[in-house]
N, C-alpha and C. Protein backbone atom coordinates (compact mmCIF):
# COMPACT_ATOMS: atom_id res chain seq x y z
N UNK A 1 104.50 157.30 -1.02
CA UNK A 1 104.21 156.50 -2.18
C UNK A 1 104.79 157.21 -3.42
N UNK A 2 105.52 156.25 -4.65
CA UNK A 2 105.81 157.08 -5.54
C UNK A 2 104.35 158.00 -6.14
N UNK A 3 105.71 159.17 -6.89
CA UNK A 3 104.78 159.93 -7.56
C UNK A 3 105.69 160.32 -9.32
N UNK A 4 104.61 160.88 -10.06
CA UNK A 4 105.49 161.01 -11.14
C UNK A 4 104.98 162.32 -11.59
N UNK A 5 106.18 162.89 -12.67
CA UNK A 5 106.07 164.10 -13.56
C UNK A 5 105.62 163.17 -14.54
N UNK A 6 104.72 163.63 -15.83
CA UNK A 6 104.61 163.16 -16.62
C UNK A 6 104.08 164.00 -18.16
N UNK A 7 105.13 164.20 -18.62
CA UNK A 7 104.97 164.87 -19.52
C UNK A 7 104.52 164.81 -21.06
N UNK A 8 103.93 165.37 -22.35
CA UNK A 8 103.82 165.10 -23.24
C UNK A 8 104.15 166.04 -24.32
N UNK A 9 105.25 166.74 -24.76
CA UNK A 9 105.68 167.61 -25.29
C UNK A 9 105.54 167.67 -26.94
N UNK A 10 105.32 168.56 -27.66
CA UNK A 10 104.82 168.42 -29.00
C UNK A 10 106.11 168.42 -29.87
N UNK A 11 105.84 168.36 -30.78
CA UNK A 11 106.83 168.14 -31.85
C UNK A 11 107.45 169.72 -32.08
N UNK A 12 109.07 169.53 -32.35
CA UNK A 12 109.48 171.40 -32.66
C UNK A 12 110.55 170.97 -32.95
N UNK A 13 111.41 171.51 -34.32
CA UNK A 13 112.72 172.18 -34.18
C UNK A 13 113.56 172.06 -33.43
N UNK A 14 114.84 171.22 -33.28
CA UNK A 14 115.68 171.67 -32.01
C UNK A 14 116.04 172.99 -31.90
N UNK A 15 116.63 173.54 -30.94
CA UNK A 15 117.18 174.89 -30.40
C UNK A 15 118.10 174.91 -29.27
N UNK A 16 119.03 175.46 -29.67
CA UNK A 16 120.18 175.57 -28.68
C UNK A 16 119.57 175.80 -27.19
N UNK A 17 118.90 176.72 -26.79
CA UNK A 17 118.06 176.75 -25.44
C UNK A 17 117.86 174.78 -25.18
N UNK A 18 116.97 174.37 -25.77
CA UNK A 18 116.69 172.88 -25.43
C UNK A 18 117.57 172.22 -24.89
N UNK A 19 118.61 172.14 -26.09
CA UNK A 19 119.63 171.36 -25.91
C UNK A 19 120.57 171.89 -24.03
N UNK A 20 120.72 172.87 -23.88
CA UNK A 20 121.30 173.33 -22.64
C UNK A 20 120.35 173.13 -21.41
N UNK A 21 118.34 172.72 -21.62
CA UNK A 21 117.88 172.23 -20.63
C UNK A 21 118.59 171.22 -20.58
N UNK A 22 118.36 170.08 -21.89
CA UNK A 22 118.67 168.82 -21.54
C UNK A 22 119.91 168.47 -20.90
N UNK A 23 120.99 169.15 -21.24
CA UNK A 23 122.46 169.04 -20.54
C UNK A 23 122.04 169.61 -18.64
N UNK A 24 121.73 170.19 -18.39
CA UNK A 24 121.55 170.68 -16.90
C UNK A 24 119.96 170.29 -16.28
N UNK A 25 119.27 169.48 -16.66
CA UNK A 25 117.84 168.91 -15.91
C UNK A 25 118.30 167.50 -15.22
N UNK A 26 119.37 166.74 -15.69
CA UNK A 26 119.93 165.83 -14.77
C UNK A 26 119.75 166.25 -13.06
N UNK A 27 120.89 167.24 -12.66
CA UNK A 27 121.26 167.77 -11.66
C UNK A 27 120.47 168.40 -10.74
N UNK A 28 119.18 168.87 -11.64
CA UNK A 28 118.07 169.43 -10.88
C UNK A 28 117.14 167.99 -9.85
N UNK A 29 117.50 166.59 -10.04
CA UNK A 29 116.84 165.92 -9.71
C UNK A 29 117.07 165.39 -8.31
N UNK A 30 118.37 165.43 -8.23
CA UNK A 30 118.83 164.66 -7.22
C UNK A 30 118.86 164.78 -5.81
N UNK A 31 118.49 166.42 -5.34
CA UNK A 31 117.84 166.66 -3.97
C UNK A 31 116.45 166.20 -4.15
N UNK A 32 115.91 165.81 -4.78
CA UNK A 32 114.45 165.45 -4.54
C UNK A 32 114.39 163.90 -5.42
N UNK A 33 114.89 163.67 -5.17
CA UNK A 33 115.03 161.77 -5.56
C UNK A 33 114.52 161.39 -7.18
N UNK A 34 114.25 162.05 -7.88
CA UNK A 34 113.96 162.09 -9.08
C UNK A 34 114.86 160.99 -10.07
N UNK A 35 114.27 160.61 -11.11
CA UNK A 35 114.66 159.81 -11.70
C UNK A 35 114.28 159.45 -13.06
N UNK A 36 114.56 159.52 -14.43
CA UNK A 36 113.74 159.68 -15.33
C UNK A 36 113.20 157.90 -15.61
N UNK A 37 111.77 157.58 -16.21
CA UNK A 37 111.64 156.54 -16.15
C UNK A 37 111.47 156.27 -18.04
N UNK A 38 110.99 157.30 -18.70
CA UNK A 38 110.61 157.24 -19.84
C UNK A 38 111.09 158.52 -20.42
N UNK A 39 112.03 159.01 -20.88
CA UNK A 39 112.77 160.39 -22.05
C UNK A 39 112.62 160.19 -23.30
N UNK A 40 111.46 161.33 -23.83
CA UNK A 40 111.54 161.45 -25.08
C UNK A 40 111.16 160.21 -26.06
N UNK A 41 110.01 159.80 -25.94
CA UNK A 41 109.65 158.29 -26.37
C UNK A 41 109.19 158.33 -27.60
N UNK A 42 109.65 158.37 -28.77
CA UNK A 42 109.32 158.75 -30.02
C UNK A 42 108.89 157.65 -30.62
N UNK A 43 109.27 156.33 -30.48
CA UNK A 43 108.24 155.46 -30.74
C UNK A 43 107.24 154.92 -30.29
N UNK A 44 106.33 155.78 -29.96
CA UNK A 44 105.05 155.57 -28.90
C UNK A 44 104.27 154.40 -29.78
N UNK A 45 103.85 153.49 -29.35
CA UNK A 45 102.46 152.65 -30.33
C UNK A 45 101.32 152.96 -30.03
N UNK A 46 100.50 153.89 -30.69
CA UNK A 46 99.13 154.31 -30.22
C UNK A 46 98.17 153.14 -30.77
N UNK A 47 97.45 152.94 -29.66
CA UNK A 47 96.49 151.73 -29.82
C UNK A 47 95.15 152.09 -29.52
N UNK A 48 95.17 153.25 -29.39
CA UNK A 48 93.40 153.84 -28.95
C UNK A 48 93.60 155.40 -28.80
N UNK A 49 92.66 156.14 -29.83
CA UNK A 49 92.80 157.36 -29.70
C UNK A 49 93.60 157.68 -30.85
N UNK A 50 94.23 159.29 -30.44
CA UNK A 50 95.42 159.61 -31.06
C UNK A 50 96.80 160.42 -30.52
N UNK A 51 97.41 160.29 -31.07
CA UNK A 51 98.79 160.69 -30.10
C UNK A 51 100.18 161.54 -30.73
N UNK A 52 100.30 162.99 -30.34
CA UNK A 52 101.34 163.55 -30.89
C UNK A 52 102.49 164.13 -29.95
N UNK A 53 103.69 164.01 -30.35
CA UNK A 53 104.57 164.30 -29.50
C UNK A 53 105.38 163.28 -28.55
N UNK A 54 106.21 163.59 -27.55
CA UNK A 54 107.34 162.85 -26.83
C UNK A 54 106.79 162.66 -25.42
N UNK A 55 106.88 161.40 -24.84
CA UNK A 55 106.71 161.19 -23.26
C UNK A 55 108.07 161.30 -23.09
N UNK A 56 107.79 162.11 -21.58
CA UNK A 56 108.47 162.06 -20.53
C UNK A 56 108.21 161.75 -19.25
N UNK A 57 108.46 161.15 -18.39
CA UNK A 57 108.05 160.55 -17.10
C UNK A 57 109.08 160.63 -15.64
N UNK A 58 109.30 161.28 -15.05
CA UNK A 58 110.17 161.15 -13.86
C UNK A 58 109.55 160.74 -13.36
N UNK A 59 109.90 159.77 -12.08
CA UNK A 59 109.52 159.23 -10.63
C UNK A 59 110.35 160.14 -9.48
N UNK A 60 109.52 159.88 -8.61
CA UNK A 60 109.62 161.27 -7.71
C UNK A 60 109.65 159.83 -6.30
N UNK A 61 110.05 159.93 -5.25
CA UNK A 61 109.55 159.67 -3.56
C UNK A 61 107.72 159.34 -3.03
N UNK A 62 107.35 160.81 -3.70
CA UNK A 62 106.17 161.11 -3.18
C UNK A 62 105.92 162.67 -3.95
N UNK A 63 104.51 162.94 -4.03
CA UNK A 63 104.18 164.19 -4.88
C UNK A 63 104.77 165.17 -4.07
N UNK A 64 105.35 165.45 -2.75
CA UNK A 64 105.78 166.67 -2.06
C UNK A 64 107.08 167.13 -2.58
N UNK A 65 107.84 165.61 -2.74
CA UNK A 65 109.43 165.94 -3.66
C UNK A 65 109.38 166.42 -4.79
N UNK A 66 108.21 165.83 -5.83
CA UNK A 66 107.92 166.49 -7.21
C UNK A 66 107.61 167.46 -7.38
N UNK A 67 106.45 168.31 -6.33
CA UNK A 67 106.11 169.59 -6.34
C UNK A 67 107.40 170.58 -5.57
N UNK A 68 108.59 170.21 -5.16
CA UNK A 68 109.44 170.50 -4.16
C UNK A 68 110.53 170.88 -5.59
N UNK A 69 110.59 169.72 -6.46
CA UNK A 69 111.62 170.00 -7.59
C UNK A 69 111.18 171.01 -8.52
N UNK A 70 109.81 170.74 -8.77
CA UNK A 70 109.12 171.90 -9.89
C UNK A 70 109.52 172.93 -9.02
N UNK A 71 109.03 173.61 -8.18
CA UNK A 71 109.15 174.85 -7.40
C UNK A 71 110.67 175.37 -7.13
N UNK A 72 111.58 174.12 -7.26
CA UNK A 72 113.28 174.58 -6.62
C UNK A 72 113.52 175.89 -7.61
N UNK A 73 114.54 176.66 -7.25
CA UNK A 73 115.22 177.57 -7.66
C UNK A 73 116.30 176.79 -9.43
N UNK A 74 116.61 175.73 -8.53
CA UNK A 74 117.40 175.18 -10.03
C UNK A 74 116.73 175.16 -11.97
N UNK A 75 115.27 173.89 -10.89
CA UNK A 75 114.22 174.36 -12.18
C UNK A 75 113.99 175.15 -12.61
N UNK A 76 113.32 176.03 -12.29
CA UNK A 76 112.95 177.28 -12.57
C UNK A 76 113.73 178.11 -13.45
N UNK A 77 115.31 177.69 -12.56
CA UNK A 77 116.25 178.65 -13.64
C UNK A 77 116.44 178.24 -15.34
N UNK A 78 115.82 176.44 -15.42
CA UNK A 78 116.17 175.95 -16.51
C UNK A 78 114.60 175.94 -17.23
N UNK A 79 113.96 176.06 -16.88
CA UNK A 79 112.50 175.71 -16.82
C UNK A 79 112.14 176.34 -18.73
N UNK A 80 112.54 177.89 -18.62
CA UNK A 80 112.08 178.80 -19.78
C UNK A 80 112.60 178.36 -20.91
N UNK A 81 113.71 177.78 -20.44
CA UNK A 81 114.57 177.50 -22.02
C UNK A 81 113.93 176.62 -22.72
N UNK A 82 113.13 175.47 -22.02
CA UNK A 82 112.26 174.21 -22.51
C UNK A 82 110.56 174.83 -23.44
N UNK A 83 110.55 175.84 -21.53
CA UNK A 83 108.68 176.45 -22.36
C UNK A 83 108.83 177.65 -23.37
N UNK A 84 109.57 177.68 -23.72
CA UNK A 84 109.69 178.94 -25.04
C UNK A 84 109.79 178.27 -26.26
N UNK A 85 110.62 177.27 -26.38
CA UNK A 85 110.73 176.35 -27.74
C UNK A 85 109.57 174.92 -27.72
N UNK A 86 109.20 174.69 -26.65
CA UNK A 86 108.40 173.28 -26.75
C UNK A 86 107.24 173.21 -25.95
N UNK A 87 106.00 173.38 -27.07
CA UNK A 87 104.57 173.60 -26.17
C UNK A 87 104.72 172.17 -25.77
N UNK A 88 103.58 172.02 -24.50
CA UNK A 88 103.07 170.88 -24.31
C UNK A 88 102.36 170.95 -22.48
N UNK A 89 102.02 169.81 -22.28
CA UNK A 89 101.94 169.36 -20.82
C UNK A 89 102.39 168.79 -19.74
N UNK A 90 102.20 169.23 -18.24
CA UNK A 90 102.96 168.77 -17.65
C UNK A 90 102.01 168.41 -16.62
N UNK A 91 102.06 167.41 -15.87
CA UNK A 91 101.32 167.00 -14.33
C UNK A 91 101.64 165.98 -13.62
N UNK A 92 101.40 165.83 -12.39
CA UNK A 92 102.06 164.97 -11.39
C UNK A 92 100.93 163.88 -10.93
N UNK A 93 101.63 163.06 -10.64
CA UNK A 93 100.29 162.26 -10.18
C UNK A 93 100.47 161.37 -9.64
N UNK A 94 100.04 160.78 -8.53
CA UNK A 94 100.29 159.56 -7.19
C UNK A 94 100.15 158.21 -8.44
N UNK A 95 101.32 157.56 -7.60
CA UNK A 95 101.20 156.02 -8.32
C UNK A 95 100.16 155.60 -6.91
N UNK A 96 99.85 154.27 -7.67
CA UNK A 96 99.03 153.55 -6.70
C UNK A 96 99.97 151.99 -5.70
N UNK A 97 99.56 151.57 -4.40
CA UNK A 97 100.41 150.95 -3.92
C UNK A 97 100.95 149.39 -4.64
N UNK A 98 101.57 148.52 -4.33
CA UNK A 98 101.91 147.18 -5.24
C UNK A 98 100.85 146.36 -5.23
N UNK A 99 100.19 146.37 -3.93
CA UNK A 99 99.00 145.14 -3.94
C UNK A 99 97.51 145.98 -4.68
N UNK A 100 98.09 147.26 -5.18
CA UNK A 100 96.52 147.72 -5.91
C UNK A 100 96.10 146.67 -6.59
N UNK A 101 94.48 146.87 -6.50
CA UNK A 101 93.58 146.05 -7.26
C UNK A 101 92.41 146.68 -8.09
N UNK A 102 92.44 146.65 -9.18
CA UNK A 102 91.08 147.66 -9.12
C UNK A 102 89.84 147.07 -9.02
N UNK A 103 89.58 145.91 -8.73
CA UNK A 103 88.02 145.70 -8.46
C UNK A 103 87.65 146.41 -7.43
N UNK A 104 88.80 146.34 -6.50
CA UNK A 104 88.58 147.35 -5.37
C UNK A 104 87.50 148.14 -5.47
N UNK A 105 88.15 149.03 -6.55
CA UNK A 105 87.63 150.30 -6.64
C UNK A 105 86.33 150.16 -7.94
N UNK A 106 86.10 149.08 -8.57
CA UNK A 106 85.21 148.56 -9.08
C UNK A 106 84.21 148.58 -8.24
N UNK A 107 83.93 147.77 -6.94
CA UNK A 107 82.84 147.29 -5.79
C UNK A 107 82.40 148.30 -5.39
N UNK A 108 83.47 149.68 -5.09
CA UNK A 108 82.83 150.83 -4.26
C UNK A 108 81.82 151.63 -5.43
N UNK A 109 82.57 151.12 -6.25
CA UNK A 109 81.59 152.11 -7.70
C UNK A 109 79.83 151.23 -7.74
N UNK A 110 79.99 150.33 -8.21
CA UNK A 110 78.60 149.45 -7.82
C UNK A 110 78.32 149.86 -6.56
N UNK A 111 78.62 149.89 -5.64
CA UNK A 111 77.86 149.99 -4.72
C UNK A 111 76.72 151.42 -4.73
N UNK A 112 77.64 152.50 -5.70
CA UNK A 112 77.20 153.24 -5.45
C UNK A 112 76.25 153.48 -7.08
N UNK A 113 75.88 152.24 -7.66
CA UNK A 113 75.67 152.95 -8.60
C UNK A 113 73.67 152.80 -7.93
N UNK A 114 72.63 153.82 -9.02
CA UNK A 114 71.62 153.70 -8.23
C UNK A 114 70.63 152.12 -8.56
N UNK A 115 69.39 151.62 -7.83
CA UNK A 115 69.46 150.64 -8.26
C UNK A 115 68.37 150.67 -9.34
């Protein structure tokens, strides 16, 4: 089932380091099926809450390819140039299948709520 990187990186300064992830993180994707779905989304519309910084989103196969790309030797080699100039977060996380529903998962919750 897909899976995704999904990132939220804060606001900074460009820096030559950056700029040379962004030129070589293409290439890191493509043994592990990667694909970007959302880069750098600066016009986010926040509609609840609050919100600072850039999405990023790859789609992955399945979380084994995503945790397979984070871990490769390629990443890694490009990895520092990004976390030295640009705090932020990163995590992976299972999409759900096409016919998801969430009452689904609504019913099991009632069921369990007490009475």
């Amino acid at each position: 089932m897909t899976a995704y990187a999904l990132a939220r990186l804060l606001p900074t300064e460009p820096h030559p380091d950056v700029i040379t992830y962004l030129e070589r993180i293409q290439g890191t994707f493509a043994p592990y099926g990667g694909r970007f779905l959302i880069h750098g989304a600066q016009q986010v519309e926040v509609v609840e809450g609050a919100w600072e910084g850039d999405v990023v989103m790859v789609a992955f196969p399945d979380l084994d390819a995503a945790r397979a790309w984070y871990a490769s030797d390629a990443y890694q080699e490009i990895l520092p140039l990004r976390t030295r100039h640009i705090p932020g977060d990163l995590i992976f996380l299972p999409g759900v299948p096409e016919d998801y529903d969430a009452s689904g998962l609504a019913a099991k919750l009632r069921a369990n709520l007490p009475a």
